[in-house]
Each structure stands twice: as C-alpha cells, then as structure tokens.
PDB file of N, CA and C in Angstrom:
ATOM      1  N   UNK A   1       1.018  10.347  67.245  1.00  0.00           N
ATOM      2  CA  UNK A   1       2.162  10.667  68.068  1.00  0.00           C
ATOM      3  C   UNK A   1       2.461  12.157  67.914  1.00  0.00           C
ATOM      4  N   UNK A   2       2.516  12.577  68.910  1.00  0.00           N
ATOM      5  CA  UNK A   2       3.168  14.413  68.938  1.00  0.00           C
ATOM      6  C   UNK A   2       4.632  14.327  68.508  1.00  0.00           C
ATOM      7  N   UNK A   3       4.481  15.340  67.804  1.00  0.00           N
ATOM      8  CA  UNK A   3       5.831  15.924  67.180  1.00  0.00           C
ATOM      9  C   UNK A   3       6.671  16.235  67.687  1.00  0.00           C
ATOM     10  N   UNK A   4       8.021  16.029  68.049  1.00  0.00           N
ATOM     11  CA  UNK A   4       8.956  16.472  69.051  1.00  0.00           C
ATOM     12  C   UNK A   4      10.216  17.078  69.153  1.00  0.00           C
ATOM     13  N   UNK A   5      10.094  17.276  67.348  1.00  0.00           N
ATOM     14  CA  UNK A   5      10.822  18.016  67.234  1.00  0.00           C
ATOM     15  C   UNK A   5      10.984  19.801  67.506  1.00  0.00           C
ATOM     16  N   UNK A   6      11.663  20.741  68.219  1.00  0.00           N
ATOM     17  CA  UNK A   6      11.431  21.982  68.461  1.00  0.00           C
ATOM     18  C   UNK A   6      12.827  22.386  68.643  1.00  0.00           C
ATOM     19  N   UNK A   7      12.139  23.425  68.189  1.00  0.00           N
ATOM     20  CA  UNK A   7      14.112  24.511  67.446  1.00  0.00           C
ATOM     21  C   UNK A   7      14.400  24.741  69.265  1.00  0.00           C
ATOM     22  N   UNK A   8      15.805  25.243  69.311  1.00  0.00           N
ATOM     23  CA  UNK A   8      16.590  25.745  70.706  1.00  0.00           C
ATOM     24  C   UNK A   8      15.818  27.030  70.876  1.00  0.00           C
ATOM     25  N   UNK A   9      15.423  27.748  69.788  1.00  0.00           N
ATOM     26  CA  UNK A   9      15.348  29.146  69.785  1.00  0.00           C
ATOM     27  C   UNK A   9      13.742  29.433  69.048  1.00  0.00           C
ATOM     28  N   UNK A  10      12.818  29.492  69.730  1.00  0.00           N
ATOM     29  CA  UNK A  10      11.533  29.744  69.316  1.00  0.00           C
ATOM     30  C   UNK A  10      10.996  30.147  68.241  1.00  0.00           C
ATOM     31  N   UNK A  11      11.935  31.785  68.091  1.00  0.00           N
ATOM     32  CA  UNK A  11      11.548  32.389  66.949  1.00  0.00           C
ATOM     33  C   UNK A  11      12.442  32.316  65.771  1.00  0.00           C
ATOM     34  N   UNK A  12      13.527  31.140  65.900  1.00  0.00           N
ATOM     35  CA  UNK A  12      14.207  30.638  64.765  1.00  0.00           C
ATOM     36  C   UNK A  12      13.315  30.042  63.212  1.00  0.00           C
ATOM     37  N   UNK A  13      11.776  29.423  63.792  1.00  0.00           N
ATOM     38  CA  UNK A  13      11.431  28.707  62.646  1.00  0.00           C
ATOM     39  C   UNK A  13      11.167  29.405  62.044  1.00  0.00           C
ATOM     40  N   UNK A  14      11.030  30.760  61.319  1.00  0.00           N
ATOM     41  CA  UNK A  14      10.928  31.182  59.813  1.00  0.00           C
ATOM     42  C   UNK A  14      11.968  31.070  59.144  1.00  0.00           C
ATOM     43  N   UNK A  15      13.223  31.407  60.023  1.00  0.00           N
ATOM     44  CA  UNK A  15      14.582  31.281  59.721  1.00  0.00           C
ATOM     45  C   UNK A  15      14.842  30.105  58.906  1.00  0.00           C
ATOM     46  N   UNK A  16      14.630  28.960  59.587  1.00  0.00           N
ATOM     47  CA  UNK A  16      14.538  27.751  59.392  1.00  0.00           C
ATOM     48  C   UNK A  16      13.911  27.220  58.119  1.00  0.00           C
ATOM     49  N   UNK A  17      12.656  27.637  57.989  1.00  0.00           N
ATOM     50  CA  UNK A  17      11.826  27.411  57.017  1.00  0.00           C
ATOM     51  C   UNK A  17      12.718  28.161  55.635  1.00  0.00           C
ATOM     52  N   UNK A  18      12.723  29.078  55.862  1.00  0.00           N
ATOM     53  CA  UNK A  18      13.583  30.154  55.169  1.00  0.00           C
ATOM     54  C   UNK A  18      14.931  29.486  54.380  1.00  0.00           C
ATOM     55  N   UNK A  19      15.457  29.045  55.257  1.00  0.00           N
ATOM     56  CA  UNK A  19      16.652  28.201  54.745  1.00  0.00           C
ATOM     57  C   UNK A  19      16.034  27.280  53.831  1.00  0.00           C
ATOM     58  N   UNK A  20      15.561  26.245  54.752  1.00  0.00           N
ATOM     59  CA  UNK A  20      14.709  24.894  53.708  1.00  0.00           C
ATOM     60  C   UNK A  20      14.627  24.974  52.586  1.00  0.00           C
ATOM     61  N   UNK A  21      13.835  26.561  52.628  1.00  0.00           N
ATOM     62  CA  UNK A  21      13.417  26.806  51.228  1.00  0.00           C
ATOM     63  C   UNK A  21      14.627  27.034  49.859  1.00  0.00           C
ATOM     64  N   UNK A  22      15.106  28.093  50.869  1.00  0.00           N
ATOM     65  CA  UNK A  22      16.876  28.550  49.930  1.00  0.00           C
ATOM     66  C   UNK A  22      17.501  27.276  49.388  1.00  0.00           C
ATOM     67  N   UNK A  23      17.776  26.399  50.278  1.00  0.00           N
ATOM     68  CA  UNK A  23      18.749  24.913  49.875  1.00  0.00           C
ATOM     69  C   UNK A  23      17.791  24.098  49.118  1.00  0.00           C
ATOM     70  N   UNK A  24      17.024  23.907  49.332  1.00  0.00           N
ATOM     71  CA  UNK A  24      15.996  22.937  48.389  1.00  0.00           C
ATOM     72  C   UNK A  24      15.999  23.579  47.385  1.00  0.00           C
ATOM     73  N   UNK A  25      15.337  24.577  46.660  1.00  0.00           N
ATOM     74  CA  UNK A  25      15.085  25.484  45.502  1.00  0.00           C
ATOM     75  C   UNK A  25      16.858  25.343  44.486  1.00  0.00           C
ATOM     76  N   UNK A  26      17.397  25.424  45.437  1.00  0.00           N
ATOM     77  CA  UNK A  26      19.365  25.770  44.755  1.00  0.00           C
ATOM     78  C   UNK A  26      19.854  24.202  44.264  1.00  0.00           C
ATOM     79  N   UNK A  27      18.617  22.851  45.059  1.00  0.00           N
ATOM     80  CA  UNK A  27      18.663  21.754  44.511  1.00  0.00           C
ATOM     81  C   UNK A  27      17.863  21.373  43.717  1.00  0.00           C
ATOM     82  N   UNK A  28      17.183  22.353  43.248  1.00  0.00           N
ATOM     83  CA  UNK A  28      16.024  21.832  41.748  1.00  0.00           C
ATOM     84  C   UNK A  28      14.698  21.387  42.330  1.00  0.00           C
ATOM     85  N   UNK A  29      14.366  21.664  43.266  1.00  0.00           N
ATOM     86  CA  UNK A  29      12.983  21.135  44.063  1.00  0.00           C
ATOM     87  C   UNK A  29      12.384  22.492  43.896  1.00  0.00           C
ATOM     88  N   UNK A  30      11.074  22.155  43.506  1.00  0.00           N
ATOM     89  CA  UNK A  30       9.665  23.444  43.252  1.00  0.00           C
ATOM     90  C   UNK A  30       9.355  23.433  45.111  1.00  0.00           C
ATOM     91  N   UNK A  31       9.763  24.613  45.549  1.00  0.00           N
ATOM     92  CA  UNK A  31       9.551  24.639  46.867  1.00  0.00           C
ATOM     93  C   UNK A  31       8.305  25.935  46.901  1.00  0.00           C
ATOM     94  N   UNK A  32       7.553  25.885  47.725  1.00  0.00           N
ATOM     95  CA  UNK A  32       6.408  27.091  48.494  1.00  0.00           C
ATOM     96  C   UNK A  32       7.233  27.466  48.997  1.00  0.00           C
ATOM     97  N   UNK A  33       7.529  29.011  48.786  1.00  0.00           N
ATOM     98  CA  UNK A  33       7.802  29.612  50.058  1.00  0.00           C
ATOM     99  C   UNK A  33       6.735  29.979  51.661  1.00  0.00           C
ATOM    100  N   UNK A  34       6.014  29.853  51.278  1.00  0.00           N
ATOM    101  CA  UNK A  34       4.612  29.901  52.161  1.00  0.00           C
ATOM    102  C   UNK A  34       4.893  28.532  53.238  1.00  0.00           C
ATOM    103  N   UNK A  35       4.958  27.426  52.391  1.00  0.00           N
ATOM    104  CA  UNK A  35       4.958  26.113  53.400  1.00  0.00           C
ATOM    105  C   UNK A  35       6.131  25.107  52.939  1.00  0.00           C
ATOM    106  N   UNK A  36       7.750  25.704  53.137  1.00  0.00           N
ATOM    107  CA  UNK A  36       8.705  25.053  52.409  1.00  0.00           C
ATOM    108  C   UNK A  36       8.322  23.259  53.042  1.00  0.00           C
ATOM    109  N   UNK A  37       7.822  23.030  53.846  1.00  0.00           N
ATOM    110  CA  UNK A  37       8.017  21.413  54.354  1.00  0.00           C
ATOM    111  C   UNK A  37       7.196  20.686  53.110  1.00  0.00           C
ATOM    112  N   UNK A  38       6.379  21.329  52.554  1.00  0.00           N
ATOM    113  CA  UNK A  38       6.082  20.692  51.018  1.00  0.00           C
ATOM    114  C   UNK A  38       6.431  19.751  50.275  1.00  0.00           C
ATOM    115  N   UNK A  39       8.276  20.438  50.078  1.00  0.00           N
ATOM    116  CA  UNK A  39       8.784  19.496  49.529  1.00  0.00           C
ATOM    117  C   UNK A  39       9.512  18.437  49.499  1.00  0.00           C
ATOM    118  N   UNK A  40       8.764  17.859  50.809  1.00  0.00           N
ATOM    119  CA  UNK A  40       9.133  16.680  51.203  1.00  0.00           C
ATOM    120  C   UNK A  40       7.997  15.470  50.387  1.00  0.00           C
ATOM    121  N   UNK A  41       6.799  16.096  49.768  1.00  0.00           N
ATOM    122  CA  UNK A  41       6.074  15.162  49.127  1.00  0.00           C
ATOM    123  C   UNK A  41       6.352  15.422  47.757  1.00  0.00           C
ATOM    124  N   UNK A  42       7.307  16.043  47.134  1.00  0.00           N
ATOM    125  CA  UNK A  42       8.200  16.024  45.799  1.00  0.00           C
ATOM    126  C   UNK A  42       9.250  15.133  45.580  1.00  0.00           C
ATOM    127  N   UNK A  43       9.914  15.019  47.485  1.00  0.00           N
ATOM    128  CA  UNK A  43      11.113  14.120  46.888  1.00  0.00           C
ATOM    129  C   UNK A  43      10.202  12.758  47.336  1.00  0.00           C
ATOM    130  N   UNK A  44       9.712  12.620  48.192  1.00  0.00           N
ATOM    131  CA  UNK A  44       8.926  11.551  48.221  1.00  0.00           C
ATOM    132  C   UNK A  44       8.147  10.553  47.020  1.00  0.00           C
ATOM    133  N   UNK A  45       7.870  11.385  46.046  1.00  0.00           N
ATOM    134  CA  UNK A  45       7.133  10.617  45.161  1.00  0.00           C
ATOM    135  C   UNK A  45       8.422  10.327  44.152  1.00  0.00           C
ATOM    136  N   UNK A  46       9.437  11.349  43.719  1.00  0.00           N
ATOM    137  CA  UNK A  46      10.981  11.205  43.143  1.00  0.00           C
ATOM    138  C   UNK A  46      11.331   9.900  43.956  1.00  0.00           C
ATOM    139  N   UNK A  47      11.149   9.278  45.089  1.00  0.00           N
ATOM    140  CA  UNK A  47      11.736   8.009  45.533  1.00  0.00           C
ATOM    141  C   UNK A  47      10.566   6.979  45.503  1.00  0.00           C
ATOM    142  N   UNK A  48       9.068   7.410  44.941  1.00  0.00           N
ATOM    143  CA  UNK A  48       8.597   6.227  44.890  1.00  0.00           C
ATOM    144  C   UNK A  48       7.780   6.124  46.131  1.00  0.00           C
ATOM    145  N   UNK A  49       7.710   6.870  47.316  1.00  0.00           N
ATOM    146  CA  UNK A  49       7.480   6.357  48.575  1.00  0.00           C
ATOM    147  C   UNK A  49       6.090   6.741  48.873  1.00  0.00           C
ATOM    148  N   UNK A  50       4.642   6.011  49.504  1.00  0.00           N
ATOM    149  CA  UNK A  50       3.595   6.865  49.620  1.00  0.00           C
ATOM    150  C   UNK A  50       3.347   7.406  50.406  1.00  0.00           C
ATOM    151  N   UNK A  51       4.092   8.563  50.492  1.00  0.00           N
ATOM    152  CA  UNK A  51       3.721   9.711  51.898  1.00  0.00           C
ATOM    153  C   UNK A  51       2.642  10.249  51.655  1.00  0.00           C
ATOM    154  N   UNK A  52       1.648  10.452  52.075  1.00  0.00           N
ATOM    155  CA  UNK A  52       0.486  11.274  52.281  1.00  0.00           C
ATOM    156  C   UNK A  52       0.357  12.557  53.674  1.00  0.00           C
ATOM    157  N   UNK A  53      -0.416  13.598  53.898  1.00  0.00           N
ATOM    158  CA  UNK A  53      -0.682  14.408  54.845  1.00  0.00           C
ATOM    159  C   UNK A  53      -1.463  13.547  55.556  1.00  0.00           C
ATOM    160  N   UNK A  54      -0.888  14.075  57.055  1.00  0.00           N
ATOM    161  CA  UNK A  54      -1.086  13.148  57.636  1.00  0.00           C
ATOM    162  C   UNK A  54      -0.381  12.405  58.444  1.00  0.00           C
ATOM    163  N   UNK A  55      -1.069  11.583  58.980  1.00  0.00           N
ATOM    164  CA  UNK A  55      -0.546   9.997  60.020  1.00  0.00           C
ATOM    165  C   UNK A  55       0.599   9.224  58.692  1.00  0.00           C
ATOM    166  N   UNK A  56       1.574   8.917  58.661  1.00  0.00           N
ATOM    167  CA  UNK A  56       2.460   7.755  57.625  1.00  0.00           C
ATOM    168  C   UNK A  56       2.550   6.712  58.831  1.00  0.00           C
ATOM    169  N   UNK A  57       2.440   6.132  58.987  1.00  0.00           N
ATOM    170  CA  UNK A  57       3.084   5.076  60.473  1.00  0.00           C
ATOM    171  C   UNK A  57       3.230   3.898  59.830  1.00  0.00           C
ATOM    172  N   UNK A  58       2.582   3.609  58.712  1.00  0.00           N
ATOM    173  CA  UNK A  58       2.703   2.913  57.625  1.00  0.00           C
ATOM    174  C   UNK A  58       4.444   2.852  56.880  1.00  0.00           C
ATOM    175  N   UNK A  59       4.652   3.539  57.025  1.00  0.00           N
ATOM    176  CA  UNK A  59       6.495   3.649  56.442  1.00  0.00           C
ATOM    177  C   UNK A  59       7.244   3.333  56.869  1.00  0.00           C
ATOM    178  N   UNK A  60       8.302   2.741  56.388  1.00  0.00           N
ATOM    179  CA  UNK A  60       9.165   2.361  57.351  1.00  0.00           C
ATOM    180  C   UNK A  60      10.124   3.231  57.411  1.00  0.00           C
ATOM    181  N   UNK A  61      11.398   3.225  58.554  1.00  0.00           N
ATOM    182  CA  UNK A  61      12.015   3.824  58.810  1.00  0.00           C
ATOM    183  C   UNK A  61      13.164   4.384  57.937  1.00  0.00           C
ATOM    184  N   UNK A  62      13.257   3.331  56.837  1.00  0.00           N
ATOM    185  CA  UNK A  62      13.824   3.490  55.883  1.00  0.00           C
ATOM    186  C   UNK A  62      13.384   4.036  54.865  1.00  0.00           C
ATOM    187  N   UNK A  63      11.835   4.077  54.397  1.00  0.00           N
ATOM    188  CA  UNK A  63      11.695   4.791  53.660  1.00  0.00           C
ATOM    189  C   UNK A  63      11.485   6.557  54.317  1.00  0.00           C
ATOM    190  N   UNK A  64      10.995   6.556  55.015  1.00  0.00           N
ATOM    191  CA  UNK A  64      10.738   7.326  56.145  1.00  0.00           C
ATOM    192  C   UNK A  64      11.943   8.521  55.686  1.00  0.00           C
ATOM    193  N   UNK A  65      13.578   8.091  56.065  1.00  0.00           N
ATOM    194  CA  UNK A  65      14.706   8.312  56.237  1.00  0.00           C
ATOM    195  C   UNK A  65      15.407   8.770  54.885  1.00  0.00           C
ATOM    196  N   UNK A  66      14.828   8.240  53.708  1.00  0.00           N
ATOM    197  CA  UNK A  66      14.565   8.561  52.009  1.00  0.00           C
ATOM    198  C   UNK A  66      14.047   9.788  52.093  1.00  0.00           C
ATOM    199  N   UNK A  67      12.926  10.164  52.673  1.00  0.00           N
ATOM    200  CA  UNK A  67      12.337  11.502  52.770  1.00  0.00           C
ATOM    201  C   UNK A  67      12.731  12.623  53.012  1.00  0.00           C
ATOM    202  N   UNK A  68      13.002  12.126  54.273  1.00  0.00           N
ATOM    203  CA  UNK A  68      13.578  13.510  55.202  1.00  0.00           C
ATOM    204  C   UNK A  68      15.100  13.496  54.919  1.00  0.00           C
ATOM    205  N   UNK A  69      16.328  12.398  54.932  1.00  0.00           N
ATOM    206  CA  UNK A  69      17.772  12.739  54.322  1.00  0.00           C
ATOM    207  C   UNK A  69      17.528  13.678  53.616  1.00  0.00           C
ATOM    208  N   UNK A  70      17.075  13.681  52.513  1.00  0.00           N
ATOM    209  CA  UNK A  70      18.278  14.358  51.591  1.00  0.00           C
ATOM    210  C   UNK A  70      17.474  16.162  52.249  1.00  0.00           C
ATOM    211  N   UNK A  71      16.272  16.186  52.768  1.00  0.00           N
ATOM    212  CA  UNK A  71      16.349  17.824  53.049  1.00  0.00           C
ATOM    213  C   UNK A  71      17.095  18.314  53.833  1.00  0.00           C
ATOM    214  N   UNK A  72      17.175  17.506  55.457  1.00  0.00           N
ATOM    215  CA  UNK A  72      18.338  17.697  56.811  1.00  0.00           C
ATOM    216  C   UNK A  72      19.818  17.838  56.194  1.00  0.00           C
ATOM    217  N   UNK A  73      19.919  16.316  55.503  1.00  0.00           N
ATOM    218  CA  UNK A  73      21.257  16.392  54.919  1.00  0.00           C
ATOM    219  C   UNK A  73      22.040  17.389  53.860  1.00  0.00           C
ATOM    220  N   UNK A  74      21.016  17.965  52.554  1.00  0.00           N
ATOM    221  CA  UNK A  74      21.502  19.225  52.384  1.00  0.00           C
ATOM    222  C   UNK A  74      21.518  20.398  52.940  1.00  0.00           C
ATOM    223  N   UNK A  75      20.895  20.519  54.206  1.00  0.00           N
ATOM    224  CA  UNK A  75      20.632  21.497  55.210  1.00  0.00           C
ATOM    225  C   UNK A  75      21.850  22.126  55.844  1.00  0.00           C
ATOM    226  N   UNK A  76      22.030  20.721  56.270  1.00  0.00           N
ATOM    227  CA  UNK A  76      23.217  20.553  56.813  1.00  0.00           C
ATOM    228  C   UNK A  76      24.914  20.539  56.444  1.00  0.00           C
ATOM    229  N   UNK A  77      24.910  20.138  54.911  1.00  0.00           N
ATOM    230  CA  UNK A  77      26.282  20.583  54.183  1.00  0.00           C
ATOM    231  C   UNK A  77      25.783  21.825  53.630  1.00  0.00           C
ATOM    232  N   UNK A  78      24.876  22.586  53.922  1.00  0.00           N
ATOM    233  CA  UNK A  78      24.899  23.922  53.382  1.00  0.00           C
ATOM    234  C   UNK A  78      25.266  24.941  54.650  1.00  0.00           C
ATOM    235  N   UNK A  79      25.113  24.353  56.053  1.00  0.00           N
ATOM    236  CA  UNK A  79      25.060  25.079  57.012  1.00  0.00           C
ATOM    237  C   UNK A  79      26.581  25.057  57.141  1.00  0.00           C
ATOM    238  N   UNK A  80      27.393  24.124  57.045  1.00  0.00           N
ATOM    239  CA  UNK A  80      28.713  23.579  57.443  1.00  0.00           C
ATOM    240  C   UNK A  80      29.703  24.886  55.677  1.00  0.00           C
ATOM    241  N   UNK A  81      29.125  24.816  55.078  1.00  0.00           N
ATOM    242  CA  UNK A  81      29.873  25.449  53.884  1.00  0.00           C
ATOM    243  C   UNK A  81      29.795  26.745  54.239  1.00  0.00           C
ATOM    244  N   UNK A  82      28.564  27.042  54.595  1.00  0.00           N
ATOM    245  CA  UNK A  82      28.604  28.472  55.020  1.00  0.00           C
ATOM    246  C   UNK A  82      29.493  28.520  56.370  1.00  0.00           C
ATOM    247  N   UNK A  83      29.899  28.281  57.237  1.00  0.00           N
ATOM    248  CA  UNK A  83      30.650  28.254  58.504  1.00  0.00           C
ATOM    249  C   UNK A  83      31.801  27.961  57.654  1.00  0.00           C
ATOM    250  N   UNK A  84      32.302  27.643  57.454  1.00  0.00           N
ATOM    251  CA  UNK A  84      33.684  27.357  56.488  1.00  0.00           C
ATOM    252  C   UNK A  84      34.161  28.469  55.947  1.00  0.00           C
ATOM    253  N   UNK A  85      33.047  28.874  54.992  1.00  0.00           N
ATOM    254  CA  UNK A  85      33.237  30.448  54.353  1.00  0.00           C
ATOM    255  C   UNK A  85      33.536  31.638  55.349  1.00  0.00           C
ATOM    256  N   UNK A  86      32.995  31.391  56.620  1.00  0.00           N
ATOM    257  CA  UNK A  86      33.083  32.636  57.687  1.00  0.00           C
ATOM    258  C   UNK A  86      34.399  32.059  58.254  1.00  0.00           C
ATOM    259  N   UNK A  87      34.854  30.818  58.712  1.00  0.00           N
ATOM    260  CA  UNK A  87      35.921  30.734  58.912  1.00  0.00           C
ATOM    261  C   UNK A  87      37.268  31.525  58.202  1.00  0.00           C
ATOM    262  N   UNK A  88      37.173  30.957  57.062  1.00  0.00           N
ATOM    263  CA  UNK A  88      38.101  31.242  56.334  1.00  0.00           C
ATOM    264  C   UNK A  88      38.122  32.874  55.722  1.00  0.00           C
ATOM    265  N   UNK A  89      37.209  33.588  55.772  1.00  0.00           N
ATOM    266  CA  UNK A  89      36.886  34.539  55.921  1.00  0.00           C
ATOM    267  C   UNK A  89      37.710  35.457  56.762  1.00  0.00           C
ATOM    268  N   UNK A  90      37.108  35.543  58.121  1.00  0.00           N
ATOM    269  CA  UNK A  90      37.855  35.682  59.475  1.00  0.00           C
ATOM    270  C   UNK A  90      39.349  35.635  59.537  1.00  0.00           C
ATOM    271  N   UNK A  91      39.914  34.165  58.796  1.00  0.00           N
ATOM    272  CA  UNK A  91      41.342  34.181  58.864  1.00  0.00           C
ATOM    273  C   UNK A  91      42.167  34.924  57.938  1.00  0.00           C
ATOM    274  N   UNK A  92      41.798  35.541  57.206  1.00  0.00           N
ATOM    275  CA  UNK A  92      42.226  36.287  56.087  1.00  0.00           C
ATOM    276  C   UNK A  92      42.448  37.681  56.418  1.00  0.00           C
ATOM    277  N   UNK A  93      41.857  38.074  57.623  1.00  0.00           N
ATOM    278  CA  UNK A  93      41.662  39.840  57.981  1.00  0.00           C
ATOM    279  C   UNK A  93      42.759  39.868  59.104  1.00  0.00           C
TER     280      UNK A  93
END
C-alpha cells in the first residue's frame, strides 16, 4: 500500500524530521539524526511488538497504534507547549 501520508508544505519534512528527533531524544529514545523515523523500532521492541522494515500488515491496528502514539502524541504536546509559550509570551508585551 502507498504511503499517504504528506506534509501541507513540501519542504517542511526536515523540519519535521528535525523535531521527531528533538522530542524523542528529550524522551530518552537513542534517535539518528540522519533517519529520526528509526525510532519507531526502539519503542516498538520497548512494547514487545514485531515491527520489521518493511511491509507490517501483519499488525494490528492496535499494536500498530503502540508504535506510532507515543511519537505523534509527544509531537504533538510538544507542539501545543510550545504555542502556549508564544501565547503567553505575546500577552505579556
């Protein structure tokens, strides 16, 4: 199956990657900076799950969802903390 996921903004994915790397690393994960999606087969084996490179179609959605949570999901309360900080920031001047 093709991948379908794709950023709004083309030349966002180093950015992106970039981040991954920042928030994962600040959560104790040995991240590549070269290929931060890596460490998705760190937390993967930390949950037990057999992801391999490659086809998984074998997984279920739930374990699947073990994988990828916790990187999106700290992604994502890191993106929201930082917007908070500029908020509150902003209101102070």
């Amino acid at each position: 199956m093709a991948r379908r996921n794709r950023t709004l903004v083309p030349g966002a994915r180093g950015a992106l990657d970039d981040f991954k790397a920042k928030v994962m690393s600040e959560k104790g994960y040995k991240v590549n900076p070269n290929n931060p999606n890596e460490v998705k087969f760190e937390i993967a084996k930390e949950q037990g799950i057999p992801l391999k490179k490659g086809y998984n179609g074998h997984l279920s959605s739930e374990e699947a969802g073990k994988v990828g949570g916790p990187i999106g999901g700290n992604m994502v309360k890191e993106m929201v903390r930082l917007a908070q900080e500029k908020l509150s920031n902003n209101s102070q001047k």
